[in-house]
Protein backbone atom coordinates (compact mmCIF):
# COMPACT_ATOMS: atom_id res chain seq x y z
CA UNK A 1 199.20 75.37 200.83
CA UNK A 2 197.22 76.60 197.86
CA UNK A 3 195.44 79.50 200.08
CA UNK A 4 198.72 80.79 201.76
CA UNK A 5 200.41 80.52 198.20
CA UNK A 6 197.35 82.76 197.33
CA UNK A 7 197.26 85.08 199.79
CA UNK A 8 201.37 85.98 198.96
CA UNK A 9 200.76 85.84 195.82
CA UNK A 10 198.39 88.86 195.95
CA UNK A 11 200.00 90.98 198.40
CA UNK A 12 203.67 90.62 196.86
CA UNK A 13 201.94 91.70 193.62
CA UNK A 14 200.30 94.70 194.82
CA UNK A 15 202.78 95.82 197.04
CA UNK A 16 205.65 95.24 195.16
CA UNK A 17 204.26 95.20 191.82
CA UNK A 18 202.63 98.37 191.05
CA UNK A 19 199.53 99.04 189.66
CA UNK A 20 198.94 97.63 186.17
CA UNK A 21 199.01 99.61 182.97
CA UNK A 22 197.05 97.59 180.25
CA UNK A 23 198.96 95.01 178.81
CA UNK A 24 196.81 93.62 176.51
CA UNK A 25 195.44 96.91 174.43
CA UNK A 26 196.92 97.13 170.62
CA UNK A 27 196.80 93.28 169.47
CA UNK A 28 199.46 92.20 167.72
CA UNK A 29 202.32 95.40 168.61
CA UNK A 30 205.16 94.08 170.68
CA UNK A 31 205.95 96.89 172.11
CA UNK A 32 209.63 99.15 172.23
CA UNK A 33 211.19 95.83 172.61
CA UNK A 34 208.99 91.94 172.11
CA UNK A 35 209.12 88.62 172.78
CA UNK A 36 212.04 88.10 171.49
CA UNK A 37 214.56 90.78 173.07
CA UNK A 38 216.80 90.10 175.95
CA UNK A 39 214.88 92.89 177.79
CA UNK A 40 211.77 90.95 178.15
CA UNK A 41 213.64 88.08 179.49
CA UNK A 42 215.68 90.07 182.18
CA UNK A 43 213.06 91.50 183.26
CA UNK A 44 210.54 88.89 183.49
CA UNK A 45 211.76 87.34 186.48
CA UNK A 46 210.22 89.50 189.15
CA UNK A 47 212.05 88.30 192.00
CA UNK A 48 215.63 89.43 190.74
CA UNK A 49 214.17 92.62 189.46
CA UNK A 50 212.99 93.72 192.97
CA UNK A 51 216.45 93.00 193.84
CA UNK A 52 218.09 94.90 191.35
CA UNK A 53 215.64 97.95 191.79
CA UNK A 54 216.32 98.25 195.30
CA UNK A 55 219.87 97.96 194.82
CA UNK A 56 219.71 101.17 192.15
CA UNK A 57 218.05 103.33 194.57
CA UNK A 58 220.78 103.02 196.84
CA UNK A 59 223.57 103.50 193.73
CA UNK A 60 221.28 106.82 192.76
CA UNK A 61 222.06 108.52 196.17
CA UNK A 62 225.11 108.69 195.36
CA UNK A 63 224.58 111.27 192.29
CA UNK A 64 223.95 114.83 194.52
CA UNK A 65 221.47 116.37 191.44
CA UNK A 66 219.41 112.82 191.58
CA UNK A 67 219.26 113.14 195.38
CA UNK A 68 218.66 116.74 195.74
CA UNK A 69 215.26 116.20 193.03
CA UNK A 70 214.08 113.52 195.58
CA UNK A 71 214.71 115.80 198.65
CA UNK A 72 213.16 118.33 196.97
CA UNK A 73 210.21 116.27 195.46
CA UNK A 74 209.54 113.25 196.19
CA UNK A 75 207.22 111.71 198.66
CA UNK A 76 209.37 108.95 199.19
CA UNK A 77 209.35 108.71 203.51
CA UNK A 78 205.45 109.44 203.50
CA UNK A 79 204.34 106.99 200.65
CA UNK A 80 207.54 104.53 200.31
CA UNK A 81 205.15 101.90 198.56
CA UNK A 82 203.55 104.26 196.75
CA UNK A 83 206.57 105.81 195.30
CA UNK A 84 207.65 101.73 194.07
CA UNK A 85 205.13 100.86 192.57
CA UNK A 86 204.90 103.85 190.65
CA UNK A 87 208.71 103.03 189.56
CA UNK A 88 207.07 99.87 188.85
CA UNK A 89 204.31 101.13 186.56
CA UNK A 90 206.74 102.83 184.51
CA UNK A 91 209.85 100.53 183.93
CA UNK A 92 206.92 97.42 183.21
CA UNK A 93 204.91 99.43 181.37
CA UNK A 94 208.01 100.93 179.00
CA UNK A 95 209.36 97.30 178.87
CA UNK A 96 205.78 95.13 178.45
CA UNK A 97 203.42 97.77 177.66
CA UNK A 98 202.30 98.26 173.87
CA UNK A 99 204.09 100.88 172.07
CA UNK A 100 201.06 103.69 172.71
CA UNK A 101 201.41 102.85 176.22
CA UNK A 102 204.83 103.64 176.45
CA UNK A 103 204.78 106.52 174.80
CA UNK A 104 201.95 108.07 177.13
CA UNK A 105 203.87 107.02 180.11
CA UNK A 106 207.15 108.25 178.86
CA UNK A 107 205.55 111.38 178.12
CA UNK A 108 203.77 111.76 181.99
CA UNK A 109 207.36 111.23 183.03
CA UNK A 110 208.93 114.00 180.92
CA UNK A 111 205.92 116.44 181.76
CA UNK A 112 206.55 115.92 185.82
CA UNK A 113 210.69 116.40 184.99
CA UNK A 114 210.00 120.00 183.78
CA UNK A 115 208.79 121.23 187.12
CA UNK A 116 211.27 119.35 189.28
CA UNK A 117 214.34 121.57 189.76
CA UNK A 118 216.19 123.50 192.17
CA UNK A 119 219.73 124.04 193.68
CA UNK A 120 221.34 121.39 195.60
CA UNK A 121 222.72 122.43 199.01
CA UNK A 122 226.04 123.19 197.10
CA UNK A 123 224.75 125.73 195.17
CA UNK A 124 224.66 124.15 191.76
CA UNK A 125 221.32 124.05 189.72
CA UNK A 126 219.67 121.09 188.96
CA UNK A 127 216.60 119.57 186.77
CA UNK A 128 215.13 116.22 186.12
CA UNK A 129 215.49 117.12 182.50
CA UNK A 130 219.00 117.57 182.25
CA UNK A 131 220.39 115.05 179.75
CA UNK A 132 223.19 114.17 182.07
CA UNK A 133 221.10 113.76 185.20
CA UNK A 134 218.94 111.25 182.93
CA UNK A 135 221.85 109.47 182.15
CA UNK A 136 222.61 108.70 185.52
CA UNK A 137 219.24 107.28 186.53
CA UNK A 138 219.13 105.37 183.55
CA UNK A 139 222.12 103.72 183.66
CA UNK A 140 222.66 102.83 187.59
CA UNK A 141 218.78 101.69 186.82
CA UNK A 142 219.41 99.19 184.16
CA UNK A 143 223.27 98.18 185.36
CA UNK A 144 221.76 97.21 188.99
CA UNK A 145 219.03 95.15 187.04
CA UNK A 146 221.30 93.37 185.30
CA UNK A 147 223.32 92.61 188.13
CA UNK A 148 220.54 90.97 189.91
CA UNK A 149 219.73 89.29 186.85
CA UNK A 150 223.28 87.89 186.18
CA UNK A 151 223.53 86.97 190.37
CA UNK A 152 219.91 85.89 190.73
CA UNK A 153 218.18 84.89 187.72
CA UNK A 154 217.18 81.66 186.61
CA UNK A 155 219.34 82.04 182.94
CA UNK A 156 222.01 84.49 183.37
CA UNK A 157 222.95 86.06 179.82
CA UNK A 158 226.01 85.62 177.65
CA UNK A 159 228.54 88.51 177.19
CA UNK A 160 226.62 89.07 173.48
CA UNK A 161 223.04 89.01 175.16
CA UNK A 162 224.57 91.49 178.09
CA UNK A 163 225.13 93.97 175.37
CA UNK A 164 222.04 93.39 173.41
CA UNK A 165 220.35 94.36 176.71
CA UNK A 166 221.90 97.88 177.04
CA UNK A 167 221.21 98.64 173.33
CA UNK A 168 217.74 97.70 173.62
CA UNK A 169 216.80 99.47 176.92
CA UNK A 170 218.71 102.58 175.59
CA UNK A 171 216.02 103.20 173.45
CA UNK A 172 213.52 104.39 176.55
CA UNK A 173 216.50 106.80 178.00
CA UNK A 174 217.10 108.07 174.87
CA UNK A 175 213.34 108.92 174.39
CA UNK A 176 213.33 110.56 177.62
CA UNK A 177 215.75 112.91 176.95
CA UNK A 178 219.02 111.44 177.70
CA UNK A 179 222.03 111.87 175.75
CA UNK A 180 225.29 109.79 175.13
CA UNK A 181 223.68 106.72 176.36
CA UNK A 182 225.67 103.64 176.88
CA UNK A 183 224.42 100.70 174.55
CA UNK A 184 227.36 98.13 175.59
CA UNK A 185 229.11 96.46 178.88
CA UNK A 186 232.39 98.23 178.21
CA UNK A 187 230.42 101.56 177.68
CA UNK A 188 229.13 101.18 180.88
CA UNK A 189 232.28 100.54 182.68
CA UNK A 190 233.87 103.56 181.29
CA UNK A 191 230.48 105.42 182.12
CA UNK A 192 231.12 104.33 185.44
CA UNK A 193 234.36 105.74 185.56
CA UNK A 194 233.97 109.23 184.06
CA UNK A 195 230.71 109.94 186.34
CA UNK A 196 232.42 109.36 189.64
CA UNK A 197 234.21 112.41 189.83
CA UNK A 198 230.68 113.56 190.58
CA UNK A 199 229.42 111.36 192.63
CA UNK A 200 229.03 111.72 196.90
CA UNK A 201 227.71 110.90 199.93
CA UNK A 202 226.50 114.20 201.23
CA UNK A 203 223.63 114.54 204.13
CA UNK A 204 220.88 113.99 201.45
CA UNK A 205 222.44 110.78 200.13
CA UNK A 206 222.61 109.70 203.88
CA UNK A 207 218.89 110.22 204.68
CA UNK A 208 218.51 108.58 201.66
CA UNK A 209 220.37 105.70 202.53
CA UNK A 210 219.07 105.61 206.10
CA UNK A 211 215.77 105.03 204.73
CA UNK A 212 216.25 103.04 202.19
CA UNK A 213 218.35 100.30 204.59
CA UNK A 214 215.23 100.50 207.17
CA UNK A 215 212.18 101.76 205.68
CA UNK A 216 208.48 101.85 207.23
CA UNK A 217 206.57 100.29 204.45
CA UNK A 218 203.87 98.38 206.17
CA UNK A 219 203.02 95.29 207.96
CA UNK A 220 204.68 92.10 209.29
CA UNK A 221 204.78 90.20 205.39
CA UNK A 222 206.24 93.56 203.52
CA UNK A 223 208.57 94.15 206.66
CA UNK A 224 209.73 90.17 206.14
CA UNK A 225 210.17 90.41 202.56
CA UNK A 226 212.21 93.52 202.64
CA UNK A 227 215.13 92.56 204.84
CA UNK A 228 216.35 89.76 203.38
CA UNK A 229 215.96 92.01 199.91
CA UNK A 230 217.72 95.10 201.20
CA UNK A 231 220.48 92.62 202.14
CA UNK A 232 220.49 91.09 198.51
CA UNK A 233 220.53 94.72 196.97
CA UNK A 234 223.44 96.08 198.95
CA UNK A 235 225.60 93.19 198.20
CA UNK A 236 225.31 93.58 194.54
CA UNK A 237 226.35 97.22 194.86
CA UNK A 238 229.50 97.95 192.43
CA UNK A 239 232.75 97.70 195.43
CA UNK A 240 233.65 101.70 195.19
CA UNK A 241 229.49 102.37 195.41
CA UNK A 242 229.21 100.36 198.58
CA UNK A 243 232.68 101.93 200.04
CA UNK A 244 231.46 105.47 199.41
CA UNK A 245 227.81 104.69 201.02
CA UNK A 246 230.21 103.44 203.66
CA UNK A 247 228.26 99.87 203.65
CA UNK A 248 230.91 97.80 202.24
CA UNK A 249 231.00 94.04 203.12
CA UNK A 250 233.33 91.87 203.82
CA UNK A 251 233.98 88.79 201.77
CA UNK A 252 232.41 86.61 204.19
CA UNK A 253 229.20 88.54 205.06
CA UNK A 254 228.88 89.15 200.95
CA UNK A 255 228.41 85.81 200.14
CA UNK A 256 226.55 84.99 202.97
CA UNK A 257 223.82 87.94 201.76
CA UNK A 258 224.09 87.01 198.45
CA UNK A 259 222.86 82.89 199.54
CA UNK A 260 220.60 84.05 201.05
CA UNK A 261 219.11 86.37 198.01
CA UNK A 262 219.33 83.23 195.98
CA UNK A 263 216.96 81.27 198.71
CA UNK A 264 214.55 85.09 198.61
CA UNK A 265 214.11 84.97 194.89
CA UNK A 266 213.01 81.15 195.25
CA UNK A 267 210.57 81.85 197.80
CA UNK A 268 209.30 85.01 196.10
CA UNK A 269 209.00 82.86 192.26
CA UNK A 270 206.77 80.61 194.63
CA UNK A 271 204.86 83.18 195.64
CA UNK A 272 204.34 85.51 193.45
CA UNK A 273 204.01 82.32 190.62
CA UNK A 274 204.97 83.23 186.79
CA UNK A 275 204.81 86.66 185.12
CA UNK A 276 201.29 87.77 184.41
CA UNK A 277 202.53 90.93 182.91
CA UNK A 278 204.90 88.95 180.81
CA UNK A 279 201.93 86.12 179.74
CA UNK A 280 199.71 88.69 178.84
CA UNK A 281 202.08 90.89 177.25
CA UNK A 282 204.18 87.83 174.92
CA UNK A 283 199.99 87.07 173.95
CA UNK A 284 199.39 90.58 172.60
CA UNK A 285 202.32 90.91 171.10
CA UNK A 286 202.48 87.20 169.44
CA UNK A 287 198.89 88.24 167.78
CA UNK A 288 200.54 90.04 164.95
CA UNK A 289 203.41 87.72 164.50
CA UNK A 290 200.93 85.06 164.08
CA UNK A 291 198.76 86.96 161.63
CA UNK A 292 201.72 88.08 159.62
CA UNK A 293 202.94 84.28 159.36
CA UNK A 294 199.47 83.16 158.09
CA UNK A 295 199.27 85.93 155.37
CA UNK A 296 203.04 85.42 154.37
């Protein structure tokens, strides 16, 4: 078995995984967040997380200024992988990374949001950079994560923790230019609330979704993996999300989806084996918590 475990091990890493920022440059800084935030432990379990960022592509159709910047920009039905795990670099390297490399990739993604905007095909301007539009992305982002954390992780969080973790990943929304941020479950709720006046499922949102649901992104092992995990993501989809993507399950066919997510994330902790990022990352930052300990 040790080969085959191998062999998935690699190609769920780099095809789901991203291509690594350094994790192990500036000994001893832990980071925008640290060992010891509830961000770091949400998002060290890899399996859940794939889950949960699937699942917030699907809830960011749904906004018409996100989808018309994709339509627009993106290279999303040419280089689906591509366009992941460069999702991937960016939340792990914001989350994991040291605080210089967080910075420099924040700052790459607010350089690319100045020259992404347009109209939508209502007629109403958009840009990456609008405060609003950031707000979106974040939140759906981070509330999806969650959700496959709380669903599919090994140590679901407390009420207390589940608001610690939308302070703390506030923090890289904020820095990329969003505004009124939620930093609390019941602020997200009522985010929820007030935003879907906005919200709809226009032709973009349904290419969107049509790809998203059955995607060409490779060969027979990526094809496998994805879907059981495009299952897992739409049944974690907030009710009124999945009823306006008009993919709503019934209660049967939801729990069967989400069973089988929990038997997906067991296979995939197999396979993929523990966080490397998170390993490497916990040792960096640990350097200067050790060395302050020994000179206190």
């Amino acid at each position: 078995m040790g080969p085959i475990h191998g062999m998935m091990a690699s190609t769920m890493r780099s095809k789901f995984g991203g291509p690594l920022v350094s994790f192990d440059d500036s000994p001893g800084d832990p980071g925008l967040f640290g060992p010891e935030s509830v961000t770091w432990r949400v998002h060290s379990d890899m399996p859940a997380m794939l889950i949960g960022g699937v699942s917030s592509l699907l809830l960011q159709t749904l906004h018409p200024g996100a989808m018309a910047g994709v339509a627009d920009f993106s290279v999303y039905e040419e280089d689906p992988l591509g366009r992941l795990q460069r999702t991937g670099t960016f939340v792990g390297g914001t989350i994991f990374g040291s605080t210089a490399t967080a910075e420099k990739l924040i700052d790459i993604v607010k350089h690319v949001h100045l020259s992404v905007s347009g109209v939508r095909p209502d007629g109403v301007p958009y840009a990456a950079s609008d405060p609003h539009l950031l707000c979106w992305v974040h939140v759906a982002e981070h509330a999806q994560f969650l959700r496959a954390h709380q669903l599919f992780g090994v140590r679901p969080l407390r009420a207390s923790d589940v608001d610690r973790y939308f302070a703390e990943v506030a923090e890289v929304a904020r820095r990329l230019g969003a505004t009124d941020v939620p930093t609390d479950a019941i602020g997200v709720d009522d985010y929820f609330a007030a935003v879907r006046p906005e919200l709809q499922f226009g032709a973009q949102a349904a290419k969107g979704l049509e790809f998203l649901l059955a995607p060409n992104i490779g060969g027979p092992v990526e094809q496998a993996a994805y879907a059981p995990l495009v299952r897992a993501a739409t049944a974690i989809l907030p009710d009124w999300a999945s009823r306006m993507l008009g993919i709503w399950q019934p209660w049967p066919e939801l729990v069967a989806n989400r069973v089988t997510a929990w038997g997906l994330c067991r296979t995939l902790r197999w396979a993929m084996g523990p966080s490397e990022v998170f390993d490497r990352s916990n040792r960096r930052a640990r350097a200067v918590i050790g060395a302050a300990a020994a000179a206190a």
